[in-house]
C-alpha atoms as a PDB file:
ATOM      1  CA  UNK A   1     107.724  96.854 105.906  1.00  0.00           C
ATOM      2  CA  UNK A   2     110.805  98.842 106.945  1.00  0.00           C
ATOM      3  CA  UNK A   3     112.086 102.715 106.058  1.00  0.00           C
ATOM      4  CA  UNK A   4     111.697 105.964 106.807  1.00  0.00           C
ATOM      5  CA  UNK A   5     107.635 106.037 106.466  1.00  0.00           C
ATOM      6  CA  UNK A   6     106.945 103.528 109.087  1.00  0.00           C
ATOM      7  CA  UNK A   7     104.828 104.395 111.232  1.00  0.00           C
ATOM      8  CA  UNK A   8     104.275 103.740 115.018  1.00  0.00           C
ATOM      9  CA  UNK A   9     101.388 103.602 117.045  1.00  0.00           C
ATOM     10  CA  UNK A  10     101.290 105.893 120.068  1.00  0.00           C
ATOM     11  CA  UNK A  11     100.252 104.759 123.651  1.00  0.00           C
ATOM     12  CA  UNK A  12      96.665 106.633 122.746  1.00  0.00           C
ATOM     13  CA  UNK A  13      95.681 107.852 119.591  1.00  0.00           C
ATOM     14  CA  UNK A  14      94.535 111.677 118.980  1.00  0.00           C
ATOM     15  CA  UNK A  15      92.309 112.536 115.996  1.00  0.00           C
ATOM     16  CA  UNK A  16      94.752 115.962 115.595  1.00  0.00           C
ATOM     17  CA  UNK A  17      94.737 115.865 111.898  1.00  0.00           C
ATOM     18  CA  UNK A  18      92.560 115.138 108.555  1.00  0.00           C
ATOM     19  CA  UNK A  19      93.590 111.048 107.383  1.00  0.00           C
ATOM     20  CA  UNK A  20      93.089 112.609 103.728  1.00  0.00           C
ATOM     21  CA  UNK A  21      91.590 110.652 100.892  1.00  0.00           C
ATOM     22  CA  UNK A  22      88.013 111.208  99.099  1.00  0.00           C
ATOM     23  CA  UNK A  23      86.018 111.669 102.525  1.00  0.00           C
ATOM     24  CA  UNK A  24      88.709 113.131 104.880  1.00  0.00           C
ATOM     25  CA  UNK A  25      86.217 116.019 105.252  1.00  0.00           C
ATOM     26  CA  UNK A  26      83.499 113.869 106.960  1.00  0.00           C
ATOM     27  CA  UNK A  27      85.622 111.815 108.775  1.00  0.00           C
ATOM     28  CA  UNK A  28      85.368 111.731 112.887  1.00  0.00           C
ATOM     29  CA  UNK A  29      85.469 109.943 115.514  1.00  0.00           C
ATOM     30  CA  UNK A  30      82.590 111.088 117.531  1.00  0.00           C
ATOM     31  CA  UNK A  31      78.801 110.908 116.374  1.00  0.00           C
ATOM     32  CA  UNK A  32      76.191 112.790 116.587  1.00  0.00           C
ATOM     33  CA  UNK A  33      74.412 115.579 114.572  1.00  0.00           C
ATOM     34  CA  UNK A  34      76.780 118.653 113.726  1.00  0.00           C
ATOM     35  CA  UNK A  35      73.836 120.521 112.215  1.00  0.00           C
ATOM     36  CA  UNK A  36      70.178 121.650 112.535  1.00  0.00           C
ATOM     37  CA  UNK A  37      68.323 120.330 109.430  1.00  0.00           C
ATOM     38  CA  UNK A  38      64.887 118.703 109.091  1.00  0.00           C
ATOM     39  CA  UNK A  39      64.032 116.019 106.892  1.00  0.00           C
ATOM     40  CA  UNK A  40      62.013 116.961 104.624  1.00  0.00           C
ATOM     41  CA  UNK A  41      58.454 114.806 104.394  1.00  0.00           C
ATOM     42  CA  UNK A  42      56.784 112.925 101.384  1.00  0.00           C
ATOM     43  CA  UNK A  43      52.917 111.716 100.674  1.00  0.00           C
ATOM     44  CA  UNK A  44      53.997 108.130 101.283  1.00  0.00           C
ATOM     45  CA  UNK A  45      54.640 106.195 104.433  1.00  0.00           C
ATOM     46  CA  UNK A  46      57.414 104.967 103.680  1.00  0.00           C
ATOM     47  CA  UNK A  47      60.571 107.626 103.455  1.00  0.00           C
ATOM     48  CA  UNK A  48      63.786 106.974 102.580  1.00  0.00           C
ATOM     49  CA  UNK A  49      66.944 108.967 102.701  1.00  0.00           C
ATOM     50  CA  UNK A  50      69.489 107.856 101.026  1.00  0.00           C
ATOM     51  CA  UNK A  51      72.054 107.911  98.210  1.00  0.00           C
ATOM     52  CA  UNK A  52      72.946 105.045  95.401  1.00  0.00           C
ATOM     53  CA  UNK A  53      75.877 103.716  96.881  1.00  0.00           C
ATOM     54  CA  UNK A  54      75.621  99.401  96.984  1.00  0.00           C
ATOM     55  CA  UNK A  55      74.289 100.213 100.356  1.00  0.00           C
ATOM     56  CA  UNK A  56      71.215 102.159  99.203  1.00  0.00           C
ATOM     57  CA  UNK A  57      70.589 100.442  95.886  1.00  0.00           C
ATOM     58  CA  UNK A  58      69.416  97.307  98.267  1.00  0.00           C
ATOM     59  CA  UNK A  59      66.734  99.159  99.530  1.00  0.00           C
ATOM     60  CA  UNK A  60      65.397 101.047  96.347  1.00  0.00           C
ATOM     61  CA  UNK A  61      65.360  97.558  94.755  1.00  0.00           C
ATOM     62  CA  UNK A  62      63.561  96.052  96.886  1.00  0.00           C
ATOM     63  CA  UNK A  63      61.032  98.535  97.382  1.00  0.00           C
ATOM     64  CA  UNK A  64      60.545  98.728  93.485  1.00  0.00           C
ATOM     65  CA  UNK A  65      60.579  94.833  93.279  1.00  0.00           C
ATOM     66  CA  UNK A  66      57.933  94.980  95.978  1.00  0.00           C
ATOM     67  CA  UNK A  67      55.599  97.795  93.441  1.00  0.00           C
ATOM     68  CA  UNK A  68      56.067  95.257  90.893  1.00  0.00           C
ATOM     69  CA  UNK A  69      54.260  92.454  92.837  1.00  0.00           C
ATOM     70  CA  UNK A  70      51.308  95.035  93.055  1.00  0.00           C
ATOM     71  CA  UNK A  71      52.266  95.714  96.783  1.00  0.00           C
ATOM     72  CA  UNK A  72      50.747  99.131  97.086  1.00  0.00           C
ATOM     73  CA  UNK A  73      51.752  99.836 100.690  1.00  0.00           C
ATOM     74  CA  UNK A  74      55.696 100.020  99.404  1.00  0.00           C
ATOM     75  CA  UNK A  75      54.868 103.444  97.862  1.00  0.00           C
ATOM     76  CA  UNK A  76      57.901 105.920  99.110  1.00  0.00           C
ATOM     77  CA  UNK A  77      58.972 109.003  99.012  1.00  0.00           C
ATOM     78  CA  UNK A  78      63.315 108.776  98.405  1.00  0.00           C
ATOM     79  CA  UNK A  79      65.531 111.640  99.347  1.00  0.00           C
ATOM     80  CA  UNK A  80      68.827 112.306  98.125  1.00  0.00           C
ATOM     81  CA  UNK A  81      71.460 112.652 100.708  1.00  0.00           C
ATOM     82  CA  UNK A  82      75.112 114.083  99.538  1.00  0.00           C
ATOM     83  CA  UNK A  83      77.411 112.012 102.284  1.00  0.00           C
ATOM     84  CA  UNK A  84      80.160 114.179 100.630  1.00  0.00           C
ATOM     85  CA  UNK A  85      78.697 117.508 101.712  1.00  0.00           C
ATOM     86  CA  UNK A  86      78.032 115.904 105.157  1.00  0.00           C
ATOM     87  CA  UNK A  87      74.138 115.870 104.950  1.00  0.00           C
ATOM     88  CA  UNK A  88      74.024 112.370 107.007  1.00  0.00           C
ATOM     89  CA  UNK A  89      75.370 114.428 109.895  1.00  0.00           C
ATOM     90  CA  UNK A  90      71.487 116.762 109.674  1.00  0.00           C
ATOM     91  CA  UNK A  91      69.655 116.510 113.080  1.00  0.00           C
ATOM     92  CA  UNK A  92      66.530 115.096 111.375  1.00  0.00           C
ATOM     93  CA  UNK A  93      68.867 112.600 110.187  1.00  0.00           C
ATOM     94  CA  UNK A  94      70.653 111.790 112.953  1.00  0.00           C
ATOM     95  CA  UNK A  95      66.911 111.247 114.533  1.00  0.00           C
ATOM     96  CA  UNK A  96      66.168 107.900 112.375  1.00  0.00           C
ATOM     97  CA  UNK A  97      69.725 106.857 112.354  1.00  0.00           C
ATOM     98  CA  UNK A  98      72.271 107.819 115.364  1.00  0.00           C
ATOM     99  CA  UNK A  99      75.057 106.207 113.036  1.00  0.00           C
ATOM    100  CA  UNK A 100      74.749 108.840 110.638  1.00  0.00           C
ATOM    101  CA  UNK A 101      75.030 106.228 107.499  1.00  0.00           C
ATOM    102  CA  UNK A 102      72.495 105.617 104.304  1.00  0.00           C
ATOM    103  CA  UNK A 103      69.785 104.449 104.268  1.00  0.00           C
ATOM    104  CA  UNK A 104      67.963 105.687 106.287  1.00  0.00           C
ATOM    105  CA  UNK A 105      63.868 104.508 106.692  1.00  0.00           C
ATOM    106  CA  UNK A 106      60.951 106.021 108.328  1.00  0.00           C
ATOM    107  CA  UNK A 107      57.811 103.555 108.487  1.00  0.00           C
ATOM    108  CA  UNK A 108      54.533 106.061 108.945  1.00  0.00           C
ATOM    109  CA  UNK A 109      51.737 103.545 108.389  1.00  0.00           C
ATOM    110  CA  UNK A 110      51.213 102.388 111.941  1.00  0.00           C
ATOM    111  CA  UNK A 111      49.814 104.312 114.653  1.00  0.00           C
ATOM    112  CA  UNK A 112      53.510 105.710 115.615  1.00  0.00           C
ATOM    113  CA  UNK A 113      56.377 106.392 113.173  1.00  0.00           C
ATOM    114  CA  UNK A 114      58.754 103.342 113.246  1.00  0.00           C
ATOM    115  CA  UNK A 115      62.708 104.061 112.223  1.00  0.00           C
ATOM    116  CA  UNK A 116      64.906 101.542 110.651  1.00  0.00           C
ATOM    117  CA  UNK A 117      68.743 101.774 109.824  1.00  0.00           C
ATOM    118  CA  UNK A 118      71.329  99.968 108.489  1.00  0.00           C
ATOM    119  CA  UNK A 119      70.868  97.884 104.793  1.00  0.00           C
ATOM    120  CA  UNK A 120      70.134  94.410 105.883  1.00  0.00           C
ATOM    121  CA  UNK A 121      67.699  95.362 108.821  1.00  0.00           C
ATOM    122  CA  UNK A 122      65.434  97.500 106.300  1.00  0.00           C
ATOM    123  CA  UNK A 123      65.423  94.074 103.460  1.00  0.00           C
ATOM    124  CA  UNK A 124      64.579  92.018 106.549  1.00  0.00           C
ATOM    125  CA  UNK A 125      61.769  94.789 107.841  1.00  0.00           C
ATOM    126  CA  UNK A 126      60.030  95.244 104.220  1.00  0.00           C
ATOM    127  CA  UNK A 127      59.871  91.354 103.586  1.00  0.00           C
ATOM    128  CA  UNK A 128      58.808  90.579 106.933  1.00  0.00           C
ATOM    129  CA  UNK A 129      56.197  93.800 106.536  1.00  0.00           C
ATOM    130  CA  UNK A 130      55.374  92.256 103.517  1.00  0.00           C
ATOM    131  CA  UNK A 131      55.861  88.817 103.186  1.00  0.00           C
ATOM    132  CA  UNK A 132      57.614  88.753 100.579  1.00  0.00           C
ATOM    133  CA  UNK A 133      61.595  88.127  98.905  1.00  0.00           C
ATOM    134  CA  UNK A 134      62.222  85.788 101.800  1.00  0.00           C
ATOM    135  CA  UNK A 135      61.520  81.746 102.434  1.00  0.00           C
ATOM    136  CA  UNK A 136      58.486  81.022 104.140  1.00  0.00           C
ATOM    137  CA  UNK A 137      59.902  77.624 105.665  1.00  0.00           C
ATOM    138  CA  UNK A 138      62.302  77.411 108.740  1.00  0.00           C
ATOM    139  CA  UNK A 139      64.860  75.787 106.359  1.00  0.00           C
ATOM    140  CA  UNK A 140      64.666  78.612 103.545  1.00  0.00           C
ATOM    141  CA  UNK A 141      64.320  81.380 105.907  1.00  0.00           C
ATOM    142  CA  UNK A 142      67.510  80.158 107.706  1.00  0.00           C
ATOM    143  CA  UNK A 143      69.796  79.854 104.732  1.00  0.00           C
ATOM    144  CA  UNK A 144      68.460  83.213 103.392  1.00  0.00           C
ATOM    145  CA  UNK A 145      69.225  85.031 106.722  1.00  0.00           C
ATOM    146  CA  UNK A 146      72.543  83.045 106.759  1.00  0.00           C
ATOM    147  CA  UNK A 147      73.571  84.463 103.200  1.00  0.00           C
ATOM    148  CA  UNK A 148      72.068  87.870 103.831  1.00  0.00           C
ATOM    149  CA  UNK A 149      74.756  88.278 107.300  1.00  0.00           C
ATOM    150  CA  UNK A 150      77.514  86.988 105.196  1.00  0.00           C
ATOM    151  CA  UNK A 151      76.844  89.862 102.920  1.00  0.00           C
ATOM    152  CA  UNK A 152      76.973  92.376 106.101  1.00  0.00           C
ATOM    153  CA  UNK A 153      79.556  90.810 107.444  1.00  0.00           C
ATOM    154  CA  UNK A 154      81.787  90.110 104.019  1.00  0.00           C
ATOM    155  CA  UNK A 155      80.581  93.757 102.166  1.00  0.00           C
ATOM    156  CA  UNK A 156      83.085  96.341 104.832  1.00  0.00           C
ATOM    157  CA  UNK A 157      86.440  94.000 103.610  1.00  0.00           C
ATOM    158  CA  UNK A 158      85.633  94.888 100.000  1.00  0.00           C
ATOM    159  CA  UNK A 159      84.271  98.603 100.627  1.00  0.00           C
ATOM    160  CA  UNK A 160      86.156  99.654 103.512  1.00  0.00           C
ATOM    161  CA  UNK A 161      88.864  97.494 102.877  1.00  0.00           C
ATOM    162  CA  UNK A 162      89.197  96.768  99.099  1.00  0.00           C
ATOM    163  CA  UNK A 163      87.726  99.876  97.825  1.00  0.00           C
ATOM    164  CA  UNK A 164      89.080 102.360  99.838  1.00  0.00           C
ATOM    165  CA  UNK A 165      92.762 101.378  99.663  1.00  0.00           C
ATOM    166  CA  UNK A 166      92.200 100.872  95.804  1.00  0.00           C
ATOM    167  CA  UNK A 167      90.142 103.802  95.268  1.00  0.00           C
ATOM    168  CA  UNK A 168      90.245 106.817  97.855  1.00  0.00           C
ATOM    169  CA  UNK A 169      92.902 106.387 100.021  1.00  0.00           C
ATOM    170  CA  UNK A 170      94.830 109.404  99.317  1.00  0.00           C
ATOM    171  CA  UNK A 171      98.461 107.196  98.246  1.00  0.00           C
ATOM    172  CA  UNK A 172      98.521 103.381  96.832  1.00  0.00           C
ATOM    173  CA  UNK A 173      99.560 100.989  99.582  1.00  0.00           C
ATOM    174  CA  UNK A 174     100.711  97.926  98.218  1.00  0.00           C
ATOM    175  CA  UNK A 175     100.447  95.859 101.462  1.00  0.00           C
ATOM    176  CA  UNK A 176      96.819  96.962 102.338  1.00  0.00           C
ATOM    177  CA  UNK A 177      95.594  96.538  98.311  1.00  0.00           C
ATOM    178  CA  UNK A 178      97.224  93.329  98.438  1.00  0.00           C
ATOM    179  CA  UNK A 179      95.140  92.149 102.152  1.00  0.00           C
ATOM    180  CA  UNK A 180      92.070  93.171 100.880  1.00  0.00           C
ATOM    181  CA  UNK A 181      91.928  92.271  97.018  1.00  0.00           C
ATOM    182  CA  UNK A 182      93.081  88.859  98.250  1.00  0.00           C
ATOM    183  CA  UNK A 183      89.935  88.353 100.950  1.00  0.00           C
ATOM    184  CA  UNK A 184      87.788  90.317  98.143  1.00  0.00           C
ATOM    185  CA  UNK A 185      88.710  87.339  95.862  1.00  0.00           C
ATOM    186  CA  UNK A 186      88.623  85.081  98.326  1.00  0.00           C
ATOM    187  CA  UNK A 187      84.681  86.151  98.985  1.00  0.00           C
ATOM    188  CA  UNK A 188      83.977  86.349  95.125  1.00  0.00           C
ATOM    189  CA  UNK A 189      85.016  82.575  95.475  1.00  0.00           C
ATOM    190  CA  UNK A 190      83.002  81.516  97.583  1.00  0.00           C
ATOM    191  CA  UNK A 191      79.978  83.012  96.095  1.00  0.00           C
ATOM    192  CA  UNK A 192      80.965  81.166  92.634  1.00  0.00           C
ATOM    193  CA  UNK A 193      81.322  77.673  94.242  1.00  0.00           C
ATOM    194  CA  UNK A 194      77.652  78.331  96.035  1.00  0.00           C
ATOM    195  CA  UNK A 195      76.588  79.478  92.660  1.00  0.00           C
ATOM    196  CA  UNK A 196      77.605  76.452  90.463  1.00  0.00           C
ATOM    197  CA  UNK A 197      74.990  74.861  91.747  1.00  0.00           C
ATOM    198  CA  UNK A 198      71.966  77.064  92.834  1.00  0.00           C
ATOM    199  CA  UNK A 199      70.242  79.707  91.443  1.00  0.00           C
ATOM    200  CA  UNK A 200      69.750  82.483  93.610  1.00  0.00           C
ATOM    201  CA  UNK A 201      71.405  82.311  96.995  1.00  0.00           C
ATOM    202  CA  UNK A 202      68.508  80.626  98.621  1.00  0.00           C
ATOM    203  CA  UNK A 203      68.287  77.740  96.220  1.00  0.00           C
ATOM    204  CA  UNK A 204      66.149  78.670  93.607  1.00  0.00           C
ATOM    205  CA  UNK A 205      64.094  81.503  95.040  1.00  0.00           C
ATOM    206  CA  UNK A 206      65.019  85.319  94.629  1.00  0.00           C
ATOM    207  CA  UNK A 207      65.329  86.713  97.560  1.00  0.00           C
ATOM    208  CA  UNK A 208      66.445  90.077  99.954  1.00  0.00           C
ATOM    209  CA  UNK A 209      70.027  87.686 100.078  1.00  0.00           C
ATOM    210  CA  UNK A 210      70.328  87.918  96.469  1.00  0.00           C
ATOM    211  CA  UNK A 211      69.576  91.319  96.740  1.00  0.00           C
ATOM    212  CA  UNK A 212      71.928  92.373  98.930  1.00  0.00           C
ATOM    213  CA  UNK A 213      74.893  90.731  97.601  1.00  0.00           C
ATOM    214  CA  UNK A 214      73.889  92.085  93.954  1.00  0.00           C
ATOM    215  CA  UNK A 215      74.229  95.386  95.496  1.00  0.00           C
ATOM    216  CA  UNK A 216      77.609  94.534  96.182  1.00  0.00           C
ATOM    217  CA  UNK A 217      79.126  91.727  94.535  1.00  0.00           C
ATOM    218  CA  UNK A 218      77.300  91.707  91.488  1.00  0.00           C
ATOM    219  CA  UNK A 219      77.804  95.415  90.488  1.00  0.00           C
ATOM    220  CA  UNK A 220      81.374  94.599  91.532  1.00  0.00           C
ATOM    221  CA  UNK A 221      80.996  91.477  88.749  1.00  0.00           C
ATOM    222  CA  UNK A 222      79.887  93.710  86.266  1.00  0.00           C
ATOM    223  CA  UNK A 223      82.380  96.633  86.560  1.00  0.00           C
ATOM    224  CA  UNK A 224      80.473  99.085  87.804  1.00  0.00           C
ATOM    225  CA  UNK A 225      82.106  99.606  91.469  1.00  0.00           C
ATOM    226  CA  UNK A 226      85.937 101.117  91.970  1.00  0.00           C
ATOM    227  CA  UNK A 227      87.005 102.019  88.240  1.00  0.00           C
ATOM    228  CA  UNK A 228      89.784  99.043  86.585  1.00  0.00           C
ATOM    229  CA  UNK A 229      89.055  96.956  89.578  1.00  0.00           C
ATOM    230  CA  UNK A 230      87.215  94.233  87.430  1.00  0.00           C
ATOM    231  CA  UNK A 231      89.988  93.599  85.393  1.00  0.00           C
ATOM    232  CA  UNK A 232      92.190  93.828  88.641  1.00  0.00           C
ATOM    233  CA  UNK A 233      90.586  91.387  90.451  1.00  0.00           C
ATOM    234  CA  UNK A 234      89.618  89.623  87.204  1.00  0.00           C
ATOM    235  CA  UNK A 235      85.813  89.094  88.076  1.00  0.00           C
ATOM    236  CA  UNK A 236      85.032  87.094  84.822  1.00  0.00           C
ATOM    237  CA  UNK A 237      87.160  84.496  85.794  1.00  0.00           C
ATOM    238  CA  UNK A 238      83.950  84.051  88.290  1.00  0.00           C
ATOM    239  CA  UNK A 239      81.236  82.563  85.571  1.00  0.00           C
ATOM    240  CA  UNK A 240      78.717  81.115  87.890  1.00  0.00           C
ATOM    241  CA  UNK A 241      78.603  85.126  89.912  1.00  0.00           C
ATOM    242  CA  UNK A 242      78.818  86.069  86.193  1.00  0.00           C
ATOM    243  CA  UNK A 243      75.639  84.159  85.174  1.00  0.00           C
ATOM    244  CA  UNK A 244      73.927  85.276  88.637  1.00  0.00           C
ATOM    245  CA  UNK A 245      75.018  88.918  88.457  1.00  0.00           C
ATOM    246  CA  UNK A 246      73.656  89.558  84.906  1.00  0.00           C
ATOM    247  CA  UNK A 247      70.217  87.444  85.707  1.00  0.00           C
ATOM    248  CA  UNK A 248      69.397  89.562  88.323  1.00  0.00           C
ATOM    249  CA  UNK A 249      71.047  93.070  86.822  1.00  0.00           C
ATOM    250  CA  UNK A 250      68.037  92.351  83.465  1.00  0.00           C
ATOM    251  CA  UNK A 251      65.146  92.269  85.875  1.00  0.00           C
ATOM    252  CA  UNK A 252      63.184  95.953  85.231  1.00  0.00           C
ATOM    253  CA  UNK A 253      62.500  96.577  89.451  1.00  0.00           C
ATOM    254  CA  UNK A 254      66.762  95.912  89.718  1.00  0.00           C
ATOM    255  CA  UNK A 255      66.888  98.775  86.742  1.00  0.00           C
ATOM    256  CA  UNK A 256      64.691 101.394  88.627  1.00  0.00           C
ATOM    257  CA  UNK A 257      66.322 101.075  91.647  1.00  0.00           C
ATOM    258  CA  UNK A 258      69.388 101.586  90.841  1.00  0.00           C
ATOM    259  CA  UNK A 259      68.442 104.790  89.303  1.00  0.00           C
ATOM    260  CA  UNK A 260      66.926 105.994  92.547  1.00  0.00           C
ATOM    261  CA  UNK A 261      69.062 108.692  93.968  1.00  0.00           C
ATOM    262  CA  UNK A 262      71.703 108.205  92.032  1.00  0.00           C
ATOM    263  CA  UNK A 263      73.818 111.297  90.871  1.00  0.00           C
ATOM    264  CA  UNK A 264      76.559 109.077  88.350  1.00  0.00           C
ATOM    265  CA  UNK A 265      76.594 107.439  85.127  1.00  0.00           C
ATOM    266  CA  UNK A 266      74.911 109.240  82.158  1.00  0.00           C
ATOM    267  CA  UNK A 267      71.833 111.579  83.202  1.00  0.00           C
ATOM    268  CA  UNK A 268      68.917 109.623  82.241  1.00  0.00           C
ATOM    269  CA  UNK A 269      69.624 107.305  84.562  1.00  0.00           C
ATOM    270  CA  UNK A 270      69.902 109.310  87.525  1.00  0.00           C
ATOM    271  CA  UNK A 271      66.285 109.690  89.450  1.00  0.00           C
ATOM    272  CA  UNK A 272      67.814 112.008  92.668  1.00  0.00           C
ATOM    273  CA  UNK A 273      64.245 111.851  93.946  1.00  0.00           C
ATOM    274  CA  UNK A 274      61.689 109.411  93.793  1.00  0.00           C
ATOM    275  CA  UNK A 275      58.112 110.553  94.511  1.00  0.00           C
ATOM    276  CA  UNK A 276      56.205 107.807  92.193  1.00  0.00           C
ATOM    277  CA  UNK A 277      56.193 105.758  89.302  1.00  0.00           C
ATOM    278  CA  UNK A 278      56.204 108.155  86.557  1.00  0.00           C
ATOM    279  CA  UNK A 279      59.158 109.839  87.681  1.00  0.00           C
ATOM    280  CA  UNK A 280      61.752 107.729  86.486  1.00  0.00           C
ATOM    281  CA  UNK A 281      59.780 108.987  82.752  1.00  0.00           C
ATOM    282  CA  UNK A 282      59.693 112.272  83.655  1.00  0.00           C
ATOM    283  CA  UNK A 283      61.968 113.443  86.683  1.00  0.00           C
ATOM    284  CA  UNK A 284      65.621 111.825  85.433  1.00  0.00           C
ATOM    285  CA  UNK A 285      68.526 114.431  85.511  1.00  0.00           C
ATOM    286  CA  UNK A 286      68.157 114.987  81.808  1.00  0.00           C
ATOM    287  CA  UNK A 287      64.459 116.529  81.965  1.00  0.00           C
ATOM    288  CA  UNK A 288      65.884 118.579  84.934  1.00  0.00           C
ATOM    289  CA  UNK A 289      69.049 119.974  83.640  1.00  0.00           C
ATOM    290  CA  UNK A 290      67.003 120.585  80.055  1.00  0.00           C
ATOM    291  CA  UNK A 291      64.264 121.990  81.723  1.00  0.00           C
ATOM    292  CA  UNK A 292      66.847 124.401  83.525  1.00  0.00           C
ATOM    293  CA  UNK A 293      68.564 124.799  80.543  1.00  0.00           C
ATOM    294  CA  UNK A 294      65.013 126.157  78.807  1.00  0.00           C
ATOM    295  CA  UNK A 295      64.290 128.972  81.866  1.00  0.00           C
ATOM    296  CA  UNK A 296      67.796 130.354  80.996  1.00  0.00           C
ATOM    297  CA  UNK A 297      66.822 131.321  77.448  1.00  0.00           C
ATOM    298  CA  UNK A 298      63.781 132.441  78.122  1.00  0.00           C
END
């Protein structure tokens, strides 16, 4: 790449000015809280703070696909957190994760509160807590784990990489789109030849790998992450992620989380707060913005 907008690196670099793009006004390079706010507290043990991104649907599925097996203990309390308006940067916040990222998990059952951050670490805590959505045999357990920190390690080329070059970056850089829709097709790949011939990830069990990936690759599968990129990265060419992706996306508990603190798609399906079962009946955005609707005319 050659011209007049080519840019070179200094000796050290100096955050001086906003990068622009959708979340230039969040964007630093130091951590730590930049606010006094505490978090506010639920009747459950479990709390969760977090917004609908592929990141926090993994944890509001499995926590509904744990209430579905009858495992009362996953009960929780779910807190919407704007990341736009900078609410991840909120002391109380800060307190359960120093990263300042969703989600965000406070465990309350034991005899001391016990905090837990970043996506994968919370699958692995509730299915260990609960023996459940993971392989109880070294063999299973190994290949689960082993698909699980591919998704960690895959998911920042097609967010960070994929989607924000094709998505928020504030101008369309050919080069960077290019890098990262090639690896992003590259990973789709992989998960197709792995899914000609098994089920789920693990084999045949459904498990906290397949719900991770879902999260990400499957949503990507079905269109509903970074608007035209399906038919950019033609995702139906991949029928075996296309067959996974659409088994998982019918199950109800996959349905209900993904509703959970969600503020997109059409209102019904946004739950912004999730205090128990008959919320997603009677809390959804709809009620809310009819009910508010209704106190106007009064």
């Amino acid at each position: 790449m050659s011209g007049s907008n080519e840019y070179t690196p200094p000796k050290v670099w100096k955050w001086e000015k906003q990068s622009g793009g959708t979340f230039a006004n969040i964007n630093r390079p130091v951590a730590g809280a930049t606010h006094q706010k505490d978090l506010a507290v639920g009747k459950h043990p479990i709390q969760l703070h977090s917004l609908a991104t592929p990141n926090g649907v993994k944890v509001t599925v499995m926590l509904e696909e744990l209430l579905a097996l009858g495992f009362e203990g996953a009960e929780y309390d779910a807190y919407f957190v704007n990341i736009g308006e900078g609410e991840q940067f909120g002391s109380g916040f800060v307190a359960i994760n120093p990263n300042s990222k969703i989600p965000a998990m406070l465990d309350n059952s034991g005899p001391a509160p016990i905090r837990v951050f970043e996506s994968g670490a919370i699958l692995l805590y509730l299915a260990e807590k609960f023996d459940a959505f993971i392989p109880t045999s070294h063999e299973g357990r190994t290949q689960c784990l082993n698909w699980l920190f591919w998704q960690m390690g895959s998911a920042p080329y097609l967010g960070g990489g994929f989607g924000h070059f094709y998505s928020y970056a504030p101008i369309k850089i050919e080069y960077c789109i290019d890098r990262f829709a090639m690896e992003t097709k590259r990973q789709l790949d992989v998960l197709d030849q792995h899914l000609a011939d098994n089920q789920f990830m693990a084999a045949q069990m459904y498990s906290i790998a397949d719900i991770a990936i879902w999260a990400w690759y499957g949503q990507l599968a079905l269109g509903r992450i970074y608007d035209g990129s399906a038919e950019f990265l033609d995702v139906g060419a991949y029928r075996h992620v296309q067959r996974w992706a659409a088994e998982i996306d019918a199950r109800p508990p996959v349905k209900r989380g993904c509703m959970v603190n969600s503020a997109r798609g059409e209102l019904h399906t946004q739950l912004r707060e999730r205090h128990d079962a008959s919320d997603f009946e009677t809390k959804t955005q709809d009620k809310i913005e009819a009910a508010k609707s209704q106190d106007i005319q009064k």
